[in-house]
Protein backbone atom coordinates (compact mmCIF):
# COMPACT_ATOMS: atom_id res chain seq x y z
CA UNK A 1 183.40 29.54 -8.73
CA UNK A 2 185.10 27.40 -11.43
CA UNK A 3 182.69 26.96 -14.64
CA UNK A 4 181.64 23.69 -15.65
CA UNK A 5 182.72 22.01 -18.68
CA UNK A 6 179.72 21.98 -21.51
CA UNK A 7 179.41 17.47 -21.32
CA UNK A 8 175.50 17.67 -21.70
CA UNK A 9 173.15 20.23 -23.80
CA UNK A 10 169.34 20.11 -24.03
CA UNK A 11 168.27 21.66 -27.52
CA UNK A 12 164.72 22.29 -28.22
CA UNK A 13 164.13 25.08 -30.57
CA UNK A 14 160.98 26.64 -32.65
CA UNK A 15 163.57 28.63 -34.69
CA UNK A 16 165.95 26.15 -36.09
CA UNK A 17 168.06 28.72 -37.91
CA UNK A 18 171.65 27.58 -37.94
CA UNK A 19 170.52 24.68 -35.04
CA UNK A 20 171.97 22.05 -37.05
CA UNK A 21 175.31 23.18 -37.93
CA UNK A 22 175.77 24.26 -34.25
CA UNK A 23 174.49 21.08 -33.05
CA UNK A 24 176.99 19.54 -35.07
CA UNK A 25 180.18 21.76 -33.72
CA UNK A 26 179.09 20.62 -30.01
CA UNK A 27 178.93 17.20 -30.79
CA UNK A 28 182.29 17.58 -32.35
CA UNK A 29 183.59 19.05 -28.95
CA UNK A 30 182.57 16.02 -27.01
CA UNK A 31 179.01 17.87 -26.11
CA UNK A 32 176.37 15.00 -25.58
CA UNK A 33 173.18 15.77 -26.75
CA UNK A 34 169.30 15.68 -25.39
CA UNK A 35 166.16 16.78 -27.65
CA UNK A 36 162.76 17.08 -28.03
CA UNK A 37 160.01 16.72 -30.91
CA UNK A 38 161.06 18.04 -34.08
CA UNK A 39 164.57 19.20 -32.95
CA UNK A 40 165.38 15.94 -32.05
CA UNK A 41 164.17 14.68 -35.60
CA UNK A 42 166.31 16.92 -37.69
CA UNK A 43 168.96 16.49 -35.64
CA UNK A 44 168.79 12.88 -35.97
CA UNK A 45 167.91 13.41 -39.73
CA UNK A 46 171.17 15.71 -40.01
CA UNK A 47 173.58 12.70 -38.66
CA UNK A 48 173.96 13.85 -35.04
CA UNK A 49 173.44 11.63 -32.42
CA UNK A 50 171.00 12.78 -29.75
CA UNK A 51 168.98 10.95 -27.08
CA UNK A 52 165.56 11.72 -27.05
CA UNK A 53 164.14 13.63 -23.79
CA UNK A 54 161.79 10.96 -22.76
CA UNK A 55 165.24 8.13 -22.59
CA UNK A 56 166.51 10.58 -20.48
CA UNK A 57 163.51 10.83 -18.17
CA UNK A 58 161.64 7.49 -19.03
CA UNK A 59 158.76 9.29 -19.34
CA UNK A 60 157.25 9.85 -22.49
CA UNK A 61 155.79 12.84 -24.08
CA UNK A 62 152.47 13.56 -23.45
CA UNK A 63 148.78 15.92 -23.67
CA UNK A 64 150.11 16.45 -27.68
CA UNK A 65 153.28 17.48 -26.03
CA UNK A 66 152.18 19.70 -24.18
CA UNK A 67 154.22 17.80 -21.22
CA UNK A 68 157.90 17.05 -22.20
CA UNK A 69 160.59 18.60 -20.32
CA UNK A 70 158.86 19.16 -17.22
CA UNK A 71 160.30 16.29 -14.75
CA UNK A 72 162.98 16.25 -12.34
CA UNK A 73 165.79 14.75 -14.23
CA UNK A 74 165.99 17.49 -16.36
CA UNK A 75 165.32 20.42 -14.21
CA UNK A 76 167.58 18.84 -11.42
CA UNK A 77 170.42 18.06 -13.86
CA UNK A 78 169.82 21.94 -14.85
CA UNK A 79 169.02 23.47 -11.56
CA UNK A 80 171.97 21.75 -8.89
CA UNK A 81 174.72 24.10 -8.26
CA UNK A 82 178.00 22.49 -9.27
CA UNK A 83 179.75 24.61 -5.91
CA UNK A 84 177.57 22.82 -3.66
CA UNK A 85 178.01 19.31 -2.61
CA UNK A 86 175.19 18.26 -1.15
CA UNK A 87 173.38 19.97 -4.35
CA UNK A 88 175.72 17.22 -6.61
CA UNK A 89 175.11 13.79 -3.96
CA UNK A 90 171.37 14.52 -4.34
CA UNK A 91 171.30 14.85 -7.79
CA UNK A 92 173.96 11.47 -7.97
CA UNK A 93 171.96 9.84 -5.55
CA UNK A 94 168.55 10.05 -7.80
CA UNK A 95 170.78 8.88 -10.72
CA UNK A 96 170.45 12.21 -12.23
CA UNK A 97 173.67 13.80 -14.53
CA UNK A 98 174.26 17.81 -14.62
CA UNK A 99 172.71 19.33 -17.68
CA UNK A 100 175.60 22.54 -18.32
CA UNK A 101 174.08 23.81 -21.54
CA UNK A 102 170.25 24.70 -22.77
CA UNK A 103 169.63 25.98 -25.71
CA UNK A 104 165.70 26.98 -26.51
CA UNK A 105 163.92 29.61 -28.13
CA UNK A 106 159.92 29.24 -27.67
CA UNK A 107 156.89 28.68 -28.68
CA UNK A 108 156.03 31.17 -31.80
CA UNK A 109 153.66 33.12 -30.32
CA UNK A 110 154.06 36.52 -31.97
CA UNK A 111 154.13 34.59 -35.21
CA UNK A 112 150.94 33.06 -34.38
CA UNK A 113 148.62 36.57 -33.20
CA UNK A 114 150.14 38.07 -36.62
CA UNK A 115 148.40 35.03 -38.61
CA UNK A 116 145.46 36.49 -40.59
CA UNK A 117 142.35 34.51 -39.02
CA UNK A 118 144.19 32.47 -36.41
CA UNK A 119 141.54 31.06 -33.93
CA UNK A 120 142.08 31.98 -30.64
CA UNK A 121 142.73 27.76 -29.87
CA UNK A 122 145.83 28.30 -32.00
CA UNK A 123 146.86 31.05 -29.82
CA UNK A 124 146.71 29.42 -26.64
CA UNK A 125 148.07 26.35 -27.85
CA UNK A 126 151.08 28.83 -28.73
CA UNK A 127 152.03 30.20 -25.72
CA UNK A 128 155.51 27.75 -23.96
CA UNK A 129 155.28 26.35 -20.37
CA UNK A 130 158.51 24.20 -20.80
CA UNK A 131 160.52 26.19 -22.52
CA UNK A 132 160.65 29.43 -20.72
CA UNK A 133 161.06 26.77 -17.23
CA UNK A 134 163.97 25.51 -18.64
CA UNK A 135 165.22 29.09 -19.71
CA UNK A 136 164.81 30.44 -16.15
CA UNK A 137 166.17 27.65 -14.31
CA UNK A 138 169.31 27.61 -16.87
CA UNK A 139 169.55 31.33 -16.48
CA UNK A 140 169.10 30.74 -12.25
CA UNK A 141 172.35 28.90 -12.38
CA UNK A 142 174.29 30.56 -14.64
CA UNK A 143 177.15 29.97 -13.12
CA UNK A 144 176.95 26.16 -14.46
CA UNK A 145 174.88 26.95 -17.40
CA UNK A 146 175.35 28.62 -20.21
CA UNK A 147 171.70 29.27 -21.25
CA UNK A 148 170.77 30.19 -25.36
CA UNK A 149 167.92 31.57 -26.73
CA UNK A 150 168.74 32.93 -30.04
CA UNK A 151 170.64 31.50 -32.91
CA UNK A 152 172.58 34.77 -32.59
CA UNK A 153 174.14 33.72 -29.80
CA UNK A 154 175.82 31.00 -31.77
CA UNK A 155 178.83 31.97 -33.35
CA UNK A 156 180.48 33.11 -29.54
CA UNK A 157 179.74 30.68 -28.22
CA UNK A 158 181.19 27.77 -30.62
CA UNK A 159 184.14 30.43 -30.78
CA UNK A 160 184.90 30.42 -26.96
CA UNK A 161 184.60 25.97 -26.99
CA UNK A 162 187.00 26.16 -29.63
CA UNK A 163 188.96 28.63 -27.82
CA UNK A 164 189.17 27.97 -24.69
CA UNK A 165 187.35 24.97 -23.82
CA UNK A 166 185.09 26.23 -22.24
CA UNK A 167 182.68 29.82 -22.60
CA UNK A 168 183.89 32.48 -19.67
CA UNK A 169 182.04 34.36 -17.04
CA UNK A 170 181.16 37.10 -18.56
CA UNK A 171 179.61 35.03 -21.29
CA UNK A 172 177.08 32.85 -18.62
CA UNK A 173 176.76 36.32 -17.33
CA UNK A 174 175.79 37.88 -21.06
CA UNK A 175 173.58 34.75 -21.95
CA UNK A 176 171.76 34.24 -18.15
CA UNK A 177 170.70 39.02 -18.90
CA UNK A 178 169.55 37.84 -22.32
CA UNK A 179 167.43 34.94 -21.44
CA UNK A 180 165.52 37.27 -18.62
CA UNK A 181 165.01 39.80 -21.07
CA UNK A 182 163.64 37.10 -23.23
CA UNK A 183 161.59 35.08 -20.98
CA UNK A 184 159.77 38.66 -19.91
CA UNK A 185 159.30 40.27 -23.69
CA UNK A 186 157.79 36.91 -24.61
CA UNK A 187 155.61 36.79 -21.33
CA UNK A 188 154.69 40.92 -22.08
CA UNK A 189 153.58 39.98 -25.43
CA UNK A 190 151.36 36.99 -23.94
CA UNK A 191 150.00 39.69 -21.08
CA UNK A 192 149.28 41.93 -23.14
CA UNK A 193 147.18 39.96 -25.80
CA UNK A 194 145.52 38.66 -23.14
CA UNK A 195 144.76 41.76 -21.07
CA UNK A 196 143.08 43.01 -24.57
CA UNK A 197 140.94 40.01 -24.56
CA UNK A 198 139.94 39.59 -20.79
CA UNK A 199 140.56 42.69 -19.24
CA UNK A 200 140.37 45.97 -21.24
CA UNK A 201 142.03 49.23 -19.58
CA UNK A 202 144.07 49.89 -17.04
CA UNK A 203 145.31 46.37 -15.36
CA UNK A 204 147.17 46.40 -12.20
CA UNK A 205 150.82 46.06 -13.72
CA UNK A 206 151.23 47.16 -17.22
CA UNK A 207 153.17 45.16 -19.39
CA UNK A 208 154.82 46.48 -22.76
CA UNK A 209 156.09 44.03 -25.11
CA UNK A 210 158.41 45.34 -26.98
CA UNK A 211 161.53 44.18 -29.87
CA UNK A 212 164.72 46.43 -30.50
CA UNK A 213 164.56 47.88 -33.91
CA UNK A 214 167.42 49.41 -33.87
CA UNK A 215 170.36 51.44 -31.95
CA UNK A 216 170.23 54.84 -32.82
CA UNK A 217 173.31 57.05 -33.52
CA UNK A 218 172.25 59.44 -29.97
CA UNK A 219 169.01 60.63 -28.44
CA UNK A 220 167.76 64.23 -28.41
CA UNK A 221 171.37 65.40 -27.98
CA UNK A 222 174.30 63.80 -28.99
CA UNK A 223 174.85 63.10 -25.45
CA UNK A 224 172.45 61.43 -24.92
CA UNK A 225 172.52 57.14 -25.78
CA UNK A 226 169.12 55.86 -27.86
CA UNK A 227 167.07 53.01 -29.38
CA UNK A 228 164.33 52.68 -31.25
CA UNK A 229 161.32 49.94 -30.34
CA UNK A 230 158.48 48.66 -31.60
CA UNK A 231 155.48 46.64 -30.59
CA UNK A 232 155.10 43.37 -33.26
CA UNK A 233 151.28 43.40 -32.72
CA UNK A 234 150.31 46.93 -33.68
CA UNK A 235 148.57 47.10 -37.03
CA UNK A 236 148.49 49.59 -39.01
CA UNK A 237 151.06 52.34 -40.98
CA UNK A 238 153.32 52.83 -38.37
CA UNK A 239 157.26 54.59 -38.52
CA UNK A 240 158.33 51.13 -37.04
CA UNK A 241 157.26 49.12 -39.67
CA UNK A 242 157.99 51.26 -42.82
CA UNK A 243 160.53 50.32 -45.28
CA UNK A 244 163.55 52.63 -45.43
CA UNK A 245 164.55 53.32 -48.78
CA UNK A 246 166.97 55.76 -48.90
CA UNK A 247 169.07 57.98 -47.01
CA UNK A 248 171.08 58.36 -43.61
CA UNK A 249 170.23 56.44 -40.51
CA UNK A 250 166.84 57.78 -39.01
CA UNK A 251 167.73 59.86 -35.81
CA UNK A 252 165.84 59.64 -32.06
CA UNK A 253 164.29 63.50 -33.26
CA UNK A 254 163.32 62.29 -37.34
CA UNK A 255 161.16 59.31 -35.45
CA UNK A 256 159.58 61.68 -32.91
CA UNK A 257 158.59 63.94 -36.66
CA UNK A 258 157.70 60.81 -38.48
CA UNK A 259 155.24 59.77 -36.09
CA UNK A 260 153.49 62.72 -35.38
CA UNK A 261 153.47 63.68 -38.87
CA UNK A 262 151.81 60.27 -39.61
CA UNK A 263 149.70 60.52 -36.86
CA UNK A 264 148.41 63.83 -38.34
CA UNK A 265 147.98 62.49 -42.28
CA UNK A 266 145.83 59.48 -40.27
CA UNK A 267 143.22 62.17 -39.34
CA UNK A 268 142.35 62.73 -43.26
CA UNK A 269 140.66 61.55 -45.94
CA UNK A 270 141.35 63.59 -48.68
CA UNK A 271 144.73 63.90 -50.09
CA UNK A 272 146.98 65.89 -47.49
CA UNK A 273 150.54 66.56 -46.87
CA UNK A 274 151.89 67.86 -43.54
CA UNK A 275 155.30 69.40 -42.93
CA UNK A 276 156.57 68.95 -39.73
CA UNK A 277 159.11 70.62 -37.36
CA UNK A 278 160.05 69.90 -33.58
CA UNK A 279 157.02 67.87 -33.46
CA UNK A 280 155.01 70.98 -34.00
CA UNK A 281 153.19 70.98 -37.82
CA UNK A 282 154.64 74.05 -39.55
CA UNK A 283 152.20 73.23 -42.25
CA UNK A 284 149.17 71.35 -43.56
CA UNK A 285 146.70 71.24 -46.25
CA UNK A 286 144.45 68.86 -48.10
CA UNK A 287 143.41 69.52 -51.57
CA UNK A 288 142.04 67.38 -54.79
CA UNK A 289 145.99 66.57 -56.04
CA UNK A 290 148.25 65.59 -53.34
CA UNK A 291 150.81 67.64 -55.27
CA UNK A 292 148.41 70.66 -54.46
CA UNK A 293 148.32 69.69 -50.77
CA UNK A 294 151.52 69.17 -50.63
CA UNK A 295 152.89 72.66 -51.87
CA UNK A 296 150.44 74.55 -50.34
CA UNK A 297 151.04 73.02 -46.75
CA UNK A 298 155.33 73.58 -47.51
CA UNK A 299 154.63 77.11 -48.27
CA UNK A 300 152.24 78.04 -45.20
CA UNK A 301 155.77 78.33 -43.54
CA UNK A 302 158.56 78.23 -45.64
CA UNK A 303 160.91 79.65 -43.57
CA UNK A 304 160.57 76.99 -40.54
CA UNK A 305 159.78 73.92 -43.44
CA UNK A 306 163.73 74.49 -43.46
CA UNK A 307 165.32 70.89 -42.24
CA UNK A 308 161.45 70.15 -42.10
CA UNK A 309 159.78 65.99 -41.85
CA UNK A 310 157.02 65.43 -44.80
CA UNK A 311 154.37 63.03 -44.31
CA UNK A 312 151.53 62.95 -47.60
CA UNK A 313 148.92 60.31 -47.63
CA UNK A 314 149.06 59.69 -50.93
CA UNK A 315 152.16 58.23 -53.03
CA UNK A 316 154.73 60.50 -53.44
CA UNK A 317 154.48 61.97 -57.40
CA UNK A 318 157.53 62.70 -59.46
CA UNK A 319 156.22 66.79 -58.98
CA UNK A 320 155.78 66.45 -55.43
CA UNK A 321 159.82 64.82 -55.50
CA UNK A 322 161.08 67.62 -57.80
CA UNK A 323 159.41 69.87 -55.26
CA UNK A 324 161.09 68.72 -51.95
CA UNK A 325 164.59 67.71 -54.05
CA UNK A 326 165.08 71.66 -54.43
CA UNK A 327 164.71 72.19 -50.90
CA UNK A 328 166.59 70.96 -47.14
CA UNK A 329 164.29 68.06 -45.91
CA UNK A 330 165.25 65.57 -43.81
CA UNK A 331 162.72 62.94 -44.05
CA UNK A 332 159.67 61.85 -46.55
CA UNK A 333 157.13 59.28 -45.16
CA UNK A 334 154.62 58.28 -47.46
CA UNK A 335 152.18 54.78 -48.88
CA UNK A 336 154.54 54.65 -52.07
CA UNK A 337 156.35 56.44 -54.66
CA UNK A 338 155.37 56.98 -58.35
CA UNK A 339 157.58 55.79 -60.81
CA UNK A 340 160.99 58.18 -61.60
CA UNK A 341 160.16 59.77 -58.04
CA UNK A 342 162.91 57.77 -55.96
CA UNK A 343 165.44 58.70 -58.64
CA UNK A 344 164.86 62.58 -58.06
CA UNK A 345 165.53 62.82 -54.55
CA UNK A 346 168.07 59.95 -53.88
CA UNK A 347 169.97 62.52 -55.53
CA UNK A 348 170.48 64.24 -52.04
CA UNK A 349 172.28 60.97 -50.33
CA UNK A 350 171.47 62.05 -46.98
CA UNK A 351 167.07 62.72 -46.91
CA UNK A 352 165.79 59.54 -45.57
CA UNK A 353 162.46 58.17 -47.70
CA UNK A 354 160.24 55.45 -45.87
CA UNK A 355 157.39 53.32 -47.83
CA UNK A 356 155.14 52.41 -45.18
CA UNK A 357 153.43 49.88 -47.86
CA UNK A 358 149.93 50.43 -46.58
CA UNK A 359 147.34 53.11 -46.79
CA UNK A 360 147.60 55.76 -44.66
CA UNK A 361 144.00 57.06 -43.53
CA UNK A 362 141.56 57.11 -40.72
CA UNK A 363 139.96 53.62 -41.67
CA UNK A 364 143.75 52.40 -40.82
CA UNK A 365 144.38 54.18 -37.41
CA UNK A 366 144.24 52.08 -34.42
CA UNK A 367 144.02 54.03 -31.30
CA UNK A 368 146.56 52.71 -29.05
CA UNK A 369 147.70 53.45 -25.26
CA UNK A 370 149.38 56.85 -24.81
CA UNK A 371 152.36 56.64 -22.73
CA UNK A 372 154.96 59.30 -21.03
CA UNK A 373 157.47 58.14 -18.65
CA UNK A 374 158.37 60.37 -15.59
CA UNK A 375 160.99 60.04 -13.02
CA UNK A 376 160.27 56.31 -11.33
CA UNK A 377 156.86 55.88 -12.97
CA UNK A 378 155.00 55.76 -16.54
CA UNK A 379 151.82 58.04 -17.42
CA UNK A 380 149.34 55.92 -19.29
CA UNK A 381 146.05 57.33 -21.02
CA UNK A 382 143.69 56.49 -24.35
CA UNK A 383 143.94 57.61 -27.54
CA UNK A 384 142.21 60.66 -28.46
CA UNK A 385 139.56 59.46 -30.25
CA UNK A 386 136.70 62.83 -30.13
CA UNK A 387 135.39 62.73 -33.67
CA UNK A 388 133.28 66.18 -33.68
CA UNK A 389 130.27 65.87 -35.89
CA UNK A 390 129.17 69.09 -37.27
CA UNK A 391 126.01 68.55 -35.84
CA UNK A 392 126.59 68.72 -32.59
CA UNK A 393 128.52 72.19 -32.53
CA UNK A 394 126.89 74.43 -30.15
CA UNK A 395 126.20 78.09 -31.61
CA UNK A 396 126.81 80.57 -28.75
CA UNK A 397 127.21 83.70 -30.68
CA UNK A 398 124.29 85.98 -32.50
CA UNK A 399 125.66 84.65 -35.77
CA UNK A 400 125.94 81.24 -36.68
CA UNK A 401 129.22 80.36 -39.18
CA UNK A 402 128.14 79.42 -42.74
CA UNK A 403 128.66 76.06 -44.03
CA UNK A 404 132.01 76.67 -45.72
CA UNK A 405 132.68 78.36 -42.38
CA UNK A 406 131.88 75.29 -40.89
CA UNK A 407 134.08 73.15 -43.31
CA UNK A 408 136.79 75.07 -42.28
CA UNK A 409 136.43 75.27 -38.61
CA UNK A 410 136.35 71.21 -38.61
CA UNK A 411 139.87 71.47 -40.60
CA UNK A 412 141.03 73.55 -37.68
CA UNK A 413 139.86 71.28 -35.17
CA UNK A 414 141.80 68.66 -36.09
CA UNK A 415 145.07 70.74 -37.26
CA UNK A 416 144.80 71.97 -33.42
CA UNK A 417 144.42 68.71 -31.63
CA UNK A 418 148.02 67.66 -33.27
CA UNK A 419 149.67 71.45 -32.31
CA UNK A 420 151.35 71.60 -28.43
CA UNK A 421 149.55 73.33 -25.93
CA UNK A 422 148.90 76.32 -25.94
CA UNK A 423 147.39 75.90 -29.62
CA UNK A 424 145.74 78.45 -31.56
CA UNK A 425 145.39 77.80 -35.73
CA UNK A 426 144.02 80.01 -38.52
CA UNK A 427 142.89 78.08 -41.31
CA UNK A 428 140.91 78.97 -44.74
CA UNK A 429 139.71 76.57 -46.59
CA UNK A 430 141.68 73.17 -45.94
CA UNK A 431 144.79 74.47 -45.00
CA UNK A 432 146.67 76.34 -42.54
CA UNK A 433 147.59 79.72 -42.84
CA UNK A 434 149.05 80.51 -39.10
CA UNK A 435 149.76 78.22 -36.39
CA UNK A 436 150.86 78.91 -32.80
CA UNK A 437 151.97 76.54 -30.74
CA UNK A 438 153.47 76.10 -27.16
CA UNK A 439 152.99 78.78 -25.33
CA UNK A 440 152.26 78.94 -21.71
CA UNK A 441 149.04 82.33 -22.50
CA UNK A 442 146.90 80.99 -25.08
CA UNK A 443 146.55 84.85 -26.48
CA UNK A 444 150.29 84.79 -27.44
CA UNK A 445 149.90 81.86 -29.59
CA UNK A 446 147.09 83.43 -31.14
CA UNK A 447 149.27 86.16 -31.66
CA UNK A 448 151.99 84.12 -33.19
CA UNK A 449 149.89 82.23 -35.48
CA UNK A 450 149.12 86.17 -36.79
CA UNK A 451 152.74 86.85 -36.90
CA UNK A 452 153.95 83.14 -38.87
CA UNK A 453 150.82 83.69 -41.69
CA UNK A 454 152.65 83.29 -45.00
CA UNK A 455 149.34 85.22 -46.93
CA UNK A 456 146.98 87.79 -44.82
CA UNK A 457 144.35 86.13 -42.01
CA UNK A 458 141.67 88.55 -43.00
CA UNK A 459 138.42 85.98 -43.75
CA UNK A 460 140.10 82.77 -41.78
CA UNK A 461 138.99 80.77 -38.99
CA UNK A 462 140.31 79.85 -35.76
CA UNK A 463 140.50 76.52 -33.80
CA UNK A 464 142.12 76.72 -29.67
CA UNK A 465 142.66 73.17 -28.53
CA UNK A 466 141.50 74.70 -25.30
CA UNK A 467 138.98 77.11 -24.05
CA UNK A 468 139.74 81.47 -24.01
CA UNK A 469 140.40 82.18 -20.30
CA UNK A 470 140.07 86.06 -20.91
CA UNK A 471 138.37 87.70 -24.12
CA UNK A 472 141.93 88.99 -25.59
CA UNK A 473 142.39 85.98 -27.75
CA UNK A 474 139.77 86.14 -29.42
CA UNK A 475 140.31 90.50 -29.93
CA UNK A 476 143.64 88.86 -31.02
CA UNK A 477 141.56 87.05 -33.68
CA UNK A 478 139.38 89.92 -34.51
CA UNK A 479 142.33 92.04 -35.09
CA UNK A 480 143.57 89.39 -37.71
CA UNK A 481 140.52 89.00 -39.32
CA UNK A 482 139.18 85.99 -38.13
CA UNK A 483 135.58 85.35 -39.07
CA UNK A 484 134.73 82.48 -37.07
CA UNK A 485 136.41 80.27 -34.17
CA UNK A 486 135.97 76.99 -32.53
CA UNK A 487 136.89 75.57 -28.82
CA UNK A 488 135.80 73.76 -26.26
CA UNK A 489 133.95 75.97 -24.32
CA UNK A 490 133.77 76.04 -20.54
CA UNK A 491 135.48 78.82 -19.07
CA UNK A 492 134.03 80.69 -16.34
CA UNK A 493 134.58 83.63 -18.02
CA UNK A 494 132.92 82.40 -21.62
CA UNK A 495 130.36 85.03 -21.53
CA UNK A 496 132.90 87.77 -21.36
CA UNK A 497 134.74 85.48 -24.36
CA UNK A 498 130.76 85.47 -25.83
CA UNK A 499 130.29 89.49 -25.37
CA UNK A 500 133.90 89.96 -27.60
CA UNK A 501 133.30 87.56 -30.14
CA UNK A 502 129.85 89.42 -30.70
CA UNK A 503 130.81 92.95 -30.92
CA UNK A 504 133.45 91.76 -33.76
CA UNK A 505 130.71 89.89 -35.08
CA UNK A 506 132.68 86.51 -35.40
CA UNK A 507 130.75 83.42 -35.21
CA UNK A 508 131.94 81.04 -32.60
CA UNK A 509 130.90 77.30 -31.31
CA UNK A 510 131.50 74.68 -28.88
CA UNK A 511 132.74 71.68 -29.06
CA UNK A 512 132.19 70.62 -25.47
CA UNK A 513 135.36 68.64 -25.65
CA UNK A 514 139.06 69.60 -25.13
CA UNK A 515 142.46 68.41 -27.70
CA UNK A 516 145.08 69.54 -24.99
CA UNK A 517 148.32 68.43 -26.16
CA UNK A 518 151.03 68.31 -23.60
């Protein structure tokens, strides 16, 4: 099929970023030009001449606007396939001339949620009906038209009509792919604000709207091709939205760290640093100085803190810099930095150091949907959001723990709800001291969290994500010392699991809820 010449464009843009020189470089070629509203005033404004949409349909605008393009002598002149006669004597015979070139971008929705205070009027009122109708029928017949929907998009084009003429078929092709992708991120984002409004969990299709952040150099493996994505409406610290200040390009596997690390540091409210590693915390603590929390969470594991993710919830302090600057650390994530501490570490070109700009705490988490995609589907689930309240701990052993006991066992609790299954954790205090993580028998992990301590277990506490099947995790514990251990309960042997933690005379309770972490 031979491409049509570009005679007549429709432009009717929100963004009008680079519009008007455009504009002007397709009048210049001979392009006639149709607009709307405020395009069509600074275009006019700008010296181009343009006919206004409602000469062209002799129908004016209408309902504030809300009605402008929608009428057959625009979506005819954009719809009729130039291969097809009868398509062409219809249009002809209605008086109606081919429209070969539309270039829109919408309504500013996203803009509009992200307003602090925006009534929910404003929202509506935001959301395009003629622009995304003229996108799809442009990108329909791409074959005729070349359809635009991002200022982007400009340069190749003008570069091809200067060219060539004309733009080629693998350009309508490019343009018609783009224009889908955009018409369905922009309807996502309108689903999914709405579904949170109207409809709450679990609709019957599940749309994601989500905006290209960047490429990434390779996924898990250098084999492997990656991007990174974010969602524009999530509030919040997130590893999408912080600042990059220094260092390499982030890779697929230093995003995975970031977030879980950040997702960790969200849990606290003291000052804390936790030290990642294969999405697995090698270390965490939370002390009065977040320089204090900080070293004492690197040095529960030294050894596996090598090529190690930081996250601290407090700014980063010229200490805490010289700290990490003498050590192999391949990304900081943090609220700020203190004065003097940039200047220490940029020293290493290649550690990447993201501001996220905002508090990191619980009072700024927002518990989002949890998603895993499988072959030919997508797992969705809540958020964990189990806050345990000391209170309402169930005391199944002879001995009840103390209150510092207690302290500690919460700690552990929420060090093992961030630790893959099976987890097992020895804490004292408010930090770790042994973590295992991952293993398919929950007694080996408690044996590995023995076997990684960096300073003897005798006098810590234990937290399993899950309940003991079989009384030799917590002998396991016993044998390390452990004075005191929390889980969820519920096994059908947990009187046998009862029986051992008595005769070693450990404390233990229930939490009556389970932090499995696939």
């Amino acid at each position: 099929m031979k491409l049509a010449k570009i005679r007549r464009a429709v432009i009717s843009v929100s963004d009008k970023n680079g519009i008007v020189d455009f504009a002007k470089e397709l009048s210049a070629a001979g392009v006639d030009i149709i607009s709307t509203g405020g395009t069509y005033k600074l275009l006019k404004e700008n010296g181009i001449k343009v006919t206004e949409v409602s000469d062209v349909t002799g129908f004016p605008e209408m309902l504030d606007g809300r009605v402008k393009t929608l009428h057959p002598k625009v979506h005819a002149g954009i719809l009729a396939r130039r291969d097809i006669p009868d398509h062409m004597a219809a249009i002809k015979d209605k008086g109606i001339e081919p429209i070969d070139m539309v270039v829109i971008n919408l309504y500013p929705f996203k803009q509009t949620v992200l307003k602090e205070g925006v009534e929910f009027e404003d929202i509506v009122e935001n959301i395009d009906i003629g622009g995304p109708s003229m996108i799809r029928a442009a990108a329909k017949n791409y074959q005729s038209v070349a359809v635009v929907t991002d200022p982007s998009q400009y340069p190749e084009i003008l570069d091809q009509l200067k060219t060539n003429g004309e733009l080629s078929l693998e350009l309508h092709e490019k343009l018609m792919a783009d224009a889908f992708v955009a018409t369905a991120n922009y309807d996502a984002m309108i689903a999914s604000q709405m579904k949170k409004r109207f409809i709450g969990n679990f609709p019957e299709s599940f749309p994601i709207p989500l905006e290209k952040v960047q490429d990434l150099r390779y996924g898990e493996n250098p084999n492997q091709a990656a991007a990174f994505y974010k969602d524009p409406f999530t509030p919040g610290p997130t590893v999408a939205k912080a600042e990059i200040l220094h260092g390499k390009e982030l890779s697929y596997n230093n995003i995975l760290d970031l977030d879980k690390a950040l997702d960790i540091c969200m849990d606290f409210e003291k000052p804390t640093a936790v030290v990642m590693k294969h999405t697995n915390p090698c270390g965490l603590a939370s002390a009065d100085t977040i320089y204090e929390a900080f070293t004492t969470a690197y040095n529960v594991d030294p050894l596996s803190a090598f090529g190690c993710v930081i996250c601290l919830n407090r700014p980063c302090t010229k200490e805490c810099a010289e700290f990490i600057s003498q050590y192999f650390v391949e990304a900081v994530i943090c609220p700020d930095y203190e004065d003097g501490a940039l200047e220490i570490m940029e020293v290493k070109k290649n550690i990447r150091l993201l501001r996220t700009g905002t508090p990191i705490g619980p009072s700024e988490r927002v518990r989002e949907y949890k998603m895993k995609k499988v072959q030919g589907g997508m797992l969705v689930q809540t958020d964990e959001d189990v806050i345990v309240d000391p209170k309402n701990l169930t005391v199944i052993t002879k001995r009840a723990p103390t209150e510092e006991e207690v302290h500690s066992l919460l700690f552990a609790w929420k060090l093992a709800k961030h630790v893959t299954s099976n987890a097992v954790v020895y804490v004292r205090g408010e930090h770790a001291v042994g973590i295992g993580a991952g293993q398919m028998s929950r007694v080996d992990s408690a044996k590995i969290a023995s076997f990684k301590a960096n300073e003897p277990t005798a006098g810590c506490v234990m937290a399993s994500d899950a309940f003991f099947p079989f009384r030799d995790g917590v002998d396991e514990a016993a044998k390390a010392g452990v004075t005191a251990i929390i889980q969820p309960g519920g096994s059908i042997r947990d009187q046998e699991v009862i029986d051992a933690a008595n005769e070693h005379n450990i404390a233990m309770v229930f939490t009556g809820c389970r932090v499995f972490r696939h």
